[in-house]
Protein backbone atom coordinates (compact mmCIF):
# COMPACT_ATOMS: atom_id res chain seq x y z
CA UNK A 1 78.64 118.27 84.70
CA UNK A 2 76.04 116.23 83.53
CA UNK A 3 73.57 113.67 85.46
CA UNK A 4 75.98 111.06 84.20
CA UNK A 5 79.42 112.20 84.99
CA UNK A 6 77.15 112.92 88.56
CA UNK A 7 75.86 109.40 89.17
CA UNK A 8 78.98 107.50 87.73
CA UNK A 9 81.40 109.85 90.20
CA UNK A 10 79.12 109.18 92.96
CA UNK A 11 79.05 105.27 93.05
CA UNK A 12 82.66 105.62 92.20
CA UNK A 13 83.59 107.52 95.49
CA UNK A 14 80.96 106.75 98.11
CA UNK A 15 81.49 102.70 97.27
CA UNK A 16 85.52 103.36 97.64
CA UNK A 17 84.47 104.94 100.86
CA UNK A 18 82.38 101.95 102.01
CA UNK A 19 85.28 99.91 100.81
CA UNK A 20 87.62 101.30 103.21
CA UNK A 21 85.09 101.62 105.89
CA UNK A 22 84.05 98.17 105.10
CA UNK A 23 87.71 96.53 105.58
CA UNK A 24 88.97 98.74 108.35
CA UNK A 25 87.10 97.52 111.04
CA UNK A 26 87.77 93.90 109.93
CA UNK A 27 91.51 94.52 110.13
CA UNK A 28 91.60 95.97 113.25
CA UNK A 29 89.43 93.30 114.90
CA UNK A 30 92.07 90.28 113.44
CA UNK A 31 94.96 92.96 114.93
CA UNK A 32 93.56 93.33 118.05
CA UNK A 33 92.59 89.30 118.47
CA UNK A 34 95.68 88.44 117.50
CA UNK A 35 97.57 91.17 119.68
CA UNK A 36 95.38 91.33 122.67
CA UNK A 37 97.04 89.05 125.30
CA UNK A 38 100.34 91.56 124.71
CA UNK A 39 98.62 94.69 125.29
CA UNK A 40 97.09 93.54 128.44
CA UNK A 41 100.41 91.95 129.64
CA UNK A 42 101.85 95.10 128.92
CA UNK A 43 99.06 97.31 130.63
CA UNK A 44 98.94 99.46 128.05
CA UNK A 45 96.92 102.81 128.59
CA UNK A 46 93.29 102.76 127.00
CA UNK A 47 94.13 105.98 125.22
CA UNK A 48 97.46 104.94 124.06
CA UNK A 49 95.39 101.75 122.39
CA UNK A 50 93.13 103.82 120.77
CA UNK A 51 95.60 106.25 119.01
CA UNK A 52 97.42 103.20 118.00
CA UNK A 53 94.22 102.06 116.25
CA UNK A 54 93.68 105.43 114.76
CA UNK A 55 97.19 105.55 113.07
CA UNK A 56 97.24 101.55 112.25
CA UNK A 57 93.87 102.84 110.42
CA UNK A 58 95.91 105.45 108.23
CA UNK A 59 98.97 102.96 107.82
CA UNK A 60 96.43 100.23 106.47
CA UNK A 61 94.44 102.54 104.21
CA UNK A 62 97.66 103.64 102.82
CA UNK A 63 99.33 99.86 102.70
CA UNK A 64 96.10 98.64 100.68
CA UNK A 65 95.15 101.60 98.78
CA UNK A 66 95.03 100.23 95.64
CA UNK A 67 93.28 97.08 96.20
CA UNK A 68 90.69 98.63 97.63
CA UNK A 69 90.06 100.91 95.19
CA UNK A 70 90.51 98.59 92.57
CA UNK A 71 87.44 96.30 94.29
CA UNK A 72 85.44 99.11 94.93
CA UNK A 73 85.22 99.88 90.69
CA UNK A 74 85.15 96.35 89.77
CA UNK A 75 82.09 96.51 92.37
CA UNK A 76 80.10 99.22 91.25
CA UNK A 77 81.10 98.84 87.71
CA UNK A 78 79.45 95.16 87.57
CA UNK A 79 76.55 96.02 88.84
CA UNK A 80 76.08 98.71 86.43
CA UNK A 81 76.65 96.37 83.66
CA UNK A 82 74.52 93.68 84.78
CA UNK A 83 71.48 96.32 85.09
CA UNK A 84 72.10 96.98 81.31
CA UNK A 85 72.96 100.26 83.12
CA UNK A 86 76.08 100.56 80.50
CA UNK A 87 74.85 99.13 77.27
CA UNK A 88 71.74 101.98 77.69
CA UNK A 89 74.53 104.41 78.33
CA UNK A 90 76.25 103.91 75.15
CA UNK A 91 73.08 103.35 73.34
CA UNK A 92 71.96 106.90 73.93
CA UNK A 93 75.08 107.83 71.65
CA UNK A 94 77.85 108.70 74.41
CA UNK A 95 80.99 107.54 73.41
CA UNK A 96 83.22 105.09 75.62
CA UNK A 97 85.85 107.69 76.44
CA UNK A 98 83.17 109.83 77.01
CA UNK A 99 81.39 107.36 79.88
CA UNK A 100 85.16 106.89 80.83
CA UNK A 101 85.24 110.70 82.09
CA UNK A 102 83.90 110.37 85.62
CA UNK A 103 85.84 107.48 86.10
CA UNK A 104 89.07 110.09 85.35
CA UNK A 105 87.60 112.89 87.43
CA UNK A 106 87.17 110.11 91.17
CA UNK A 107 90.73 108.88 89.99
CA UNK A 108 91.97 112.69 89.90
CA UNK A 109 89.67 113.01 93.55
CA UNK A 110 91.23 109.86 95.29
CA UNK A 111 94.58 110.25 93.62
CA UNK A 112 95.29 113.69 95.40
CA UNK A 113 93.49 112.23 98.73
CA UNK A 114 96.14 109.12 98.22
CA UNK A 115 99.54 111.69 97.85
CA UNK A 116 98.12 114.18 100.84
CA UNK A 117 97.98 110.64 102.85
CA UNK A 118 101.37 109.28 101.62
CA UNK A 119 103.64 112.83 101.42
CA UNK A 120 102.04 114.50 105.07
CA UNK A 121 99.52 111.98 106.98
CA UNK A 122 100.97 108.06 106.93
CA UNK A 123 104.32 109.32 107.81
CA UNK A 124 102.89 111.06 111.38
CA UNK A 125 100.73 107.78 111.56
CA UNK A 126 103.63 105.41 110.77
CA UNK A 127 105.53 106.78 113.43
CA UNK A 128 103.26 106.37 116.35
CA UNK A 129 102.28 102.82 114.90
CA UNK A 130 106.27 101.82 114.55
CA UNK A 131 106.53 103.63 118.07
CA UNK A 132 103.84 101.51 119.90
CA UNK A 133 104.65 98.04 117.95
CA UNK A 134 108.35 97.95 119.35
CA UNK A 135 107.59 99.10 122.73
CA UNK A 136 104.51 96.99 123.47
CA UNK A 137 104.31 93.99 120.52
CA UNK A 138 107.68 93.36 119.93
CA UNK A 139 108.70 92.40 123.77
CA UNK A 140 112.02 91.22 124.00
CA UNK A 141 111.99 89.18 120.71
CA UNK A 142 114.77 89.63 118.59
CA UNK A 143 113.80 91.96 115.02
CA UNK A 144 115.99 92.12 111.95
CA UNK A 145 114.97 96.01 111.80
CA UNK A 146 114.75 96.90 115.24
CA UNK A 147 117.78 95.33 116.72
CA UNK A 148 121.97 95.02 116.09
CA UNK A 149 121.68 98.14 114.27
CA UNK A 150 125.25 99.09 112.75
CA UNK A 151 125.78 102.32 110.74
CA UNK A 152 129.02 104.06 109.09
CA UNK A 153 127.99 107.55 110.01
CA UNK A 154 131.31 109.55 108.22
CA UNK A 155 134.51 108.28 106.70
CA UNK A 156 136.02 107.27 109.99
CA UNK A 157 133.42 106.37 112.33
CA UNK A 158 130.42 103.48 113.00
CA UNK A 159 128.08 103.12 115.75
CA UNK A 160 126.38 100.02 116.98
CA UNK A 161 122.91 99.65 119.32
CA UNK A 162 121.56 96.39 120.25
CA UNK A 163 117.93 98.00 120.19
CA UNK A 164 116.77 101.39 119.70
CA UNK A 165 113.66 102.32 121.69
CA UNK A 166 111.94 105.33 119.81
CA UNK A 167 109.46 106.06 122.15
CA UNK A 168 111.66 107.22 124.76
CA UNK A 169 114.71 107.87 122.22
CA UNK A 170 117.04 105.24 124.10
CA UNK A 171 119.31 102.60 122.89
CA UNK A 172 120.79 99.29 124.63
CA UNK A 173 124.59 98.53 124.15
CA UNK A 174 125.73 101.51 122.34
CA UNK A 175 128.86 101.84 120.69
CA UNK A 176 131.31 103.96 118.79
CA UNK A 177 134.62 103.04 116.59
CA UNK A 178 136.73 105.69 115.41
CA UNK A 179 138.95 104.30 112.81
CA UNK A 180 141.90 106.34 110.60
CA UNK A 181 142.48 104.25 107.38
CA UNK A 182 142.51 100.29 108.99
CA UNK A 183 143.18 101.22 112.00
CA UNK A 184 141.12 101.55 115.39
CA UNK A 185 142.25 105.02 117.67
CA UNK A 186 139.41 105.03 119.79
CA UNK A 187 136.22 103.15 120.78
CA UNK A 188 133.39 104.68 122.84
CA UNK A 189 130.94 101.76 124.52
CA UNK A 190 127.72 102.55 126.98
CA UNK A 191 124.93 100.31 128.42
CA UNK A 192 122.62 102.74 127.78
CA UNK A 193 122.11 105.95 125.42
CA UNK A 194 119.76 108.38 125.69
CA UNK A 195 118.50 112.03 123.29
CA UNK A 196 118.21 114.87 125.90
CA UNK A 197 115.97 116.88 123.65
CA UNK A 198 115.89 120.07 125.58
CA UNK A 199 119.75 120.14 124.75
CA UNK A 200 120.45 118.09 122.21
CA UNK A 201 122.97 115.80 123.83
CA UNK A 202 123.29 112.38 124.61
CA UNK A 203 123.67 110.95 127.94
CA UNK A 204 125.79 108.11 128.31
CA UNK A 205 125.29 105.28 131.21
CA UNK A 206 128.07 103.17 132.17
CA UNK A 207 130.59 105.11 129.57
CA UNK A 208 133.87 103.49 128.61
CA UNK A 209 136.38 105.29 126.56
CA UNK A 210 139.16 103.06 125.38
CA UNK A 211 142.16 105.17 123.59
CA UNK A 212 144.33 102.31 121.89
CA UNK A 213 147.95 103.12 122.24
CA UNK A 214 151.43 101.39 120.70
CA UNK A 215 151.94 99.76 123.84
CA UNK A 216 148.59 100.02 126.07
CA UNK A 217 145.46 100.87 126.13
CA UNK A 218 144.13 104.44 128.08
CA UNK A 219 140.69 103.57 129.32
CA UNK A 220 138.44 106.14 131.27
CA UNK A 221 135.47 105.11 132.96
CA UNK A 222 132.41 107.15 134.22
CA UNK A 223 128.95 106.13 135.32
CA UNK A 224 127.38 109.03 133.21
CA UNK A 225 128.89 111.28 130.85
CA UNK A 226 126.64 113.82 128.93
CA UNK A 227 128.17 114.88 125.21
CA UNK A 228 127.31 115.61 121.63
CA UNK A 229 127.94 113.62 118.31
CA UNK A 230 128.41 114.21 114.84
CA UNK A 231 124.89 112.04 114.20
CA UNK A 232 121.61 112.43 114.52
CA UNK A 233 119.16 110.55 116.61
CA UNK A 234 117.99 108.76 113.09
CA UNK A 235 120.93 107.39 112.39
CA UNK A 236 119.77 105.37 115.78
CA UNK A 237 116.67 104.07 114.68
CA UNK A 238 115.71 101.39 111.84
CA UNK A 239 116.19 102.21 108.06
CA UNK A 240 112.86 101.61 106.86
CA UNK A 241 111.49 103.19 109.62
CA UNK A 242 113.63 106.39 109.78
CA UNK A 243 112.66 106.84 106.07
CA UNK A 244 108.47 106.34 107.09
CA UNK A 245 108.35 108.92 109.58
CA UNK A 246 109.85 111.61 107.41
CA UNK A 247 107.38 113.98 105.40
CA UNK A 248 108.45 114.23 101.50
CA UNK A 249 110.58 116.90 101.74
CA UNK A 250 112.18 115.95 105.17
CA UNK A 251 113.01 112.70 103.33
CA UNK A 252 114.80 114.14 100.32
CA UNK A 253 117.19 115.73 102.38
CA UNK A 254 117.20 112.62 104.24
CA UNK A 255 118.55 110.99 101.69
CA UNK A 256 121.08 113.64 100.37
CA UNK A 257 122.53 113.16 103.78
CA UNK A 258 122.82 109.39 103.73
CA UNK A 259 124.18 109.29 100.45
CA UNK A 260 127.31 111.82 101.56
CA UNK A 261 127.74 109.11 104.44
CA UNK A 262 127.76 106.41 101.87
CA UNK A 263 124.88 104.41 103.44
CA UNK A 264 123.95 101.05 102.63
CA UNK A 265 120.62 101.54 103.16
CA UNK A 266 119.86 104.31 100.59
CA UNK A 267 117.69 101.46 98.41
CA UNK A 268 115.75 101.20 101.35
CA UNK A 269 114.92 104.77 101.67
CA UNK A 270 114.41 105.47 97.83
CA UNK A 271 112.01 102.82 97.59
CA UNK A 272 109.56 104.82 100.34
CA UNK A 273 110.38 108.37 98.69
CA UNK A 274 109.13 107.00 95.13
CA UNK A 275 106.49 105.39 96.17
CA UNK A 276 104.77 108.07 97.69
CA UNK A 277 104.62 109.30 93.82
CA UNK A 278 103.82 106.04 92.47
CA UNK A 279 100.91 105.17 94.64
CA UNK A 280 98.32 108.14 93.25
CA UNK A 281 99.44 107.41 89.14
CA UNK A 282 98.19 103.69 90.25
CA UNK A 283 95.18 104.74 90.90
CA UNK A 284 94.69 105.65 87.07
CA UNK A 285 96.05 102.13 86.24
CA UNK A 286 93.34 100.39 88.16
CA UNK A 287 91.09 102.12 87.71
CA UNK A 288 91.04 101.75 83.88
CA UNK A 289 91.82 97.75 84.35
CA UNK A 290 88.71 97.77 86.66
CA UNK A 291 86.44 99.41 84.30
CA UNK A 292 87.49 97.66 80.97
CA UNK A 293 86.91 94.27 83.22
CA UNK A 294 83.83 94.97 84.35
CA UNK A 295 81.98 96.68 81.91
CA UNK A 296 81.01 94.00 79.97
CA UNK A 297 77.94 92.41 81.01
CA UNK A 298 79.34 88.90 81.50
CA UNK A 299 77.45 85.08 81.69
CA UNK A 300 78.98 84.66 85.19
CA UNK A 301 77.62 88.12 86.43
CA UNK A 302 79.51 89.88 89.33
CA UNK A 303 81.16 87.06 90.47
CA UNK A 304 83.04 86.27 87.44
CA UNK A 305 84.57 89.61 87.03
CA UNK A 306 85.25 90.19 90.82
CA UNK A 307 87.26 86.99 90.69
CA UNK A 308 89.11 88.38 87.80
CA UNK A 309 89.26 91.38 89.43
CA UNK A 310 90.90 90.23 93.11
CA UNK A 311 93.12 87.92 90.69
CA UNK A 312 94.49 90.79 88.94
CA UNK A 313 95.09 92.74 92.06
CA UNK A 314 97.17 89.62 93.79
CA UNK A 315 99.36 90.06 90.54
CA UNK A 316 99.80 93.59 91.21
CA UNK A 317 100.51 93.23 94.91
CA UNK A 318 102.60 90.67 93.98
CA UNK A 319 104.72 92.79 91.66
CA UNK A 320 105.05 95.64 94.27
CA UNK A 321 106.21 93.74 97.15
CA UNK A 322 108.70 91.02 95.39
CA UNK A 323 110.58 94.56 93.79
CA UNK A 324 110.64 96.16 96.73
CA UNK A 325 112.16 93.68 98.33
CA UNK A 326 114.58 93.23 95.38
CA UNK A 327 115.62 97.20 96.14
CA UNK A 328 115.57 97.09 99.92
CA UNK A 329 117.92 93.99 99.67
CA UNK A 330 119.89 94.20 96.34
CA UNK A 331 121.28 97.12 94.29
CA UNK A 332 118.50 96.65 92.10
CA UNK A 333 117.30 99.96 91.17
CA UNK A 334 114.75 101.49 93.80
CA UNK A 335 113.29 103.50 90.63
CA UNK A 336 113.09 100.89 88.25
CA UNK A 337 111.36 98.32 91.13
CA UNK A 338 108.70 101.03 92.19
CA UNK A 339 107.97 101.66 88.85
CA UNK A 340 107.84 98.73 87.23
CA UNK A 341 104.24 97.25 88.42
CA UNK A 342 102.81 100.40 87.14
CA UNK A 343 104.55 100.38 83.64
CA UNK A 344 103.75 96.77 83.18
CA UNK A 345 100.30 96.92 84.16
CA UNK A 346 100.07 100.71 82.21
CA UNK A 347 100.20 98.78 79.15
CA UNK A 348 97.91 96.20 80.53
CA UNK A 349 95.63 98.80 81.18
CA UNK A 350 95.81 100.12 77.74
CA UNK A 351 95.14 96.57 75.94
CA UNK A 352 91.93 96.08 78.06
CA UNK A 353 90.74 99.30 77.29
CA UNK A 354 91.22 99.26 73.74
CA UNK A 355 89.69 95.71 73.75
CA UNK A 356 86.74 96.96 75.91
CA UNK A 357 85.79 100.16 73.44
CA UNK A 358 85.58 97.74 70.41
């Protein structure tokens, strides 16, 4: 490799380092001003804090991975170009694509660091930041995701939990409806439900059974009742959360699972499982966008191409978010709205750089 392809894939990885390094800390100060009065009402453990930090440090890298690499090229990139760094490059008779290389080599460096951190570390770090958010954050306030959670789980039978609890695996106001065509045979109700991991049953507090007949009703009563279902403890616990704990594979069959079931939520779930694909081929995107914007030694200097840049990157956030939301909440194709923001801004890519080596 030459001194180049060295000093170009140097800035390019040590100032996406600083990025992150940069913007961490920042983030978790806000978090922790804005959440502080909770965790000490709460009495949260010291160490329990810190691995909370530690894993909302993974879920945040991974959340704004592409902004920040995006800023960190645009960055280094500008002040190449206002040193007259890239005009003596090309001058000395290397070619654009050539001078482009290192720039491909970091993107093939942070793009395997982004799917090892999407496919096998956010999903571990997701769960113990989902984990410690609805136990300690979330109080008793009332959460779209985390509470009235109702899920066809076969053909014939639903379950229902107020709130789910996936710390300690239990759930509030738990129950089951077993139905044959329209009509209701049985319905199983609990205050309380709790995994028994060391057996894989579920204990039931306060159980009711109610056995509807022609005439009456059979109802049996006991204050705890230990038994096994035909679900798992997932099918307990918030969509987009069940899906963000799950490693890739995990996740597939996941998915195969819910789809059997008929799930409603399968958009939900796709939407996580292609992104964890989507996020590293971004990273190619960008970083071509960043380099054909800021390799031109501009009148306005740095400042005129980061604000270009950090415009750019609102767009693309922009994109990502609004489609996944469109998939999560529509039958809008999960596929189509993960993949979109990169096809669109592929060929956006492709323009600038075109328009850059001329």
């Amino acid at each position: 490799m030459k001194i180049l392809d060295w000093y170009i894939l140097k800035r390019y990885l040590t100032t996406f380092l600083l990025m992150i390094l940069l913007f961490i800390p920042i983030a978790i100060t806000v978090n922790l001003a804005e959440k502080i009065d909770k965790i000490l009402a709460a009495q949260v453990p010291f160490r329990e804090v810190a691995q909370y930090y530690l894993d909302f440090s993974i879920y945040f890298a991974n959340l704004l991975f592409p902004l920040f690499l995006f800023l960190s090229v645009i960055w280094f990139t500008s002040k190449l170009a206002n040193n007259t760094e890239v005009i003596a490059f090309l001058s000395s008779g290397v070619s654009f694509w050539r001078f482009l290389r290192p720039y491909f080599i970091g993107g093939f460096i942070v793009a395997g660091f982004s799917l090892l951190l999407g496919v096998y570390l956010t999903p571990k770090a997701s769960k113990g930041f989902n984990e410690f958010t609805y136990k300690y954050l979330k109080g008793g306030r009332k959460d779209k995701d985390t509470n009235n959670l109702f899920r066809q789980i076969n053909e014939n039978e639903y379950i229902y939990v107020s709130n789910f609890d996936t710390k300690s695996n239990t759930g509030r106001q738990f129950s089951l409806e077993h139905f044959e065509g329209n009509k209701l045979l049985y319905k199983i109700k609990a205050e309380r439900i709790s995994f028994i991991q060391r057996d894989s049953t579920y204990r039931l507090i306060n159980y009711t059974l109610r056995t509807v007949g022609e005439m009456s009703d059979k109802i049996i009563q006991k204050r705890r009742k230990d038994t096994l279902f035909n679900f798992d403890i997932e099918d307990l616990t918030p969509p987009k959360y069940a899906a963000e704990i799950l490693s890739y594979s995990e996740l597939n069959d996941f998915i195969k699972k819910e789809k059997e079931r008929g799930s409603s939520n399968i958009g939900r779930y796709q939407v996580v499982q292609f992104k964890k694909w989507s996020l590293p081929v971004s990273v190619f995107i960008l970083t071509i966008i960043a380099v054909s914007v800021s390799s031109i030694k501009r009148r306005g200097g740095m400042g005129f191409n980061l604000a270009l840049g950090v415009f750019i990157a609102m767009i693309y956030v922009f994109f990502d978010k609004v489609f996944g939301v469109m998939a999560e909440q529509s039958n809008f194709s999960p596929i189509v709205a993960v993949w979109f923001p990169n096809v669109v801004f592929g060929c956006l890519a492709l323009y600038l750089l075109f328009n850059a080596k001329r």
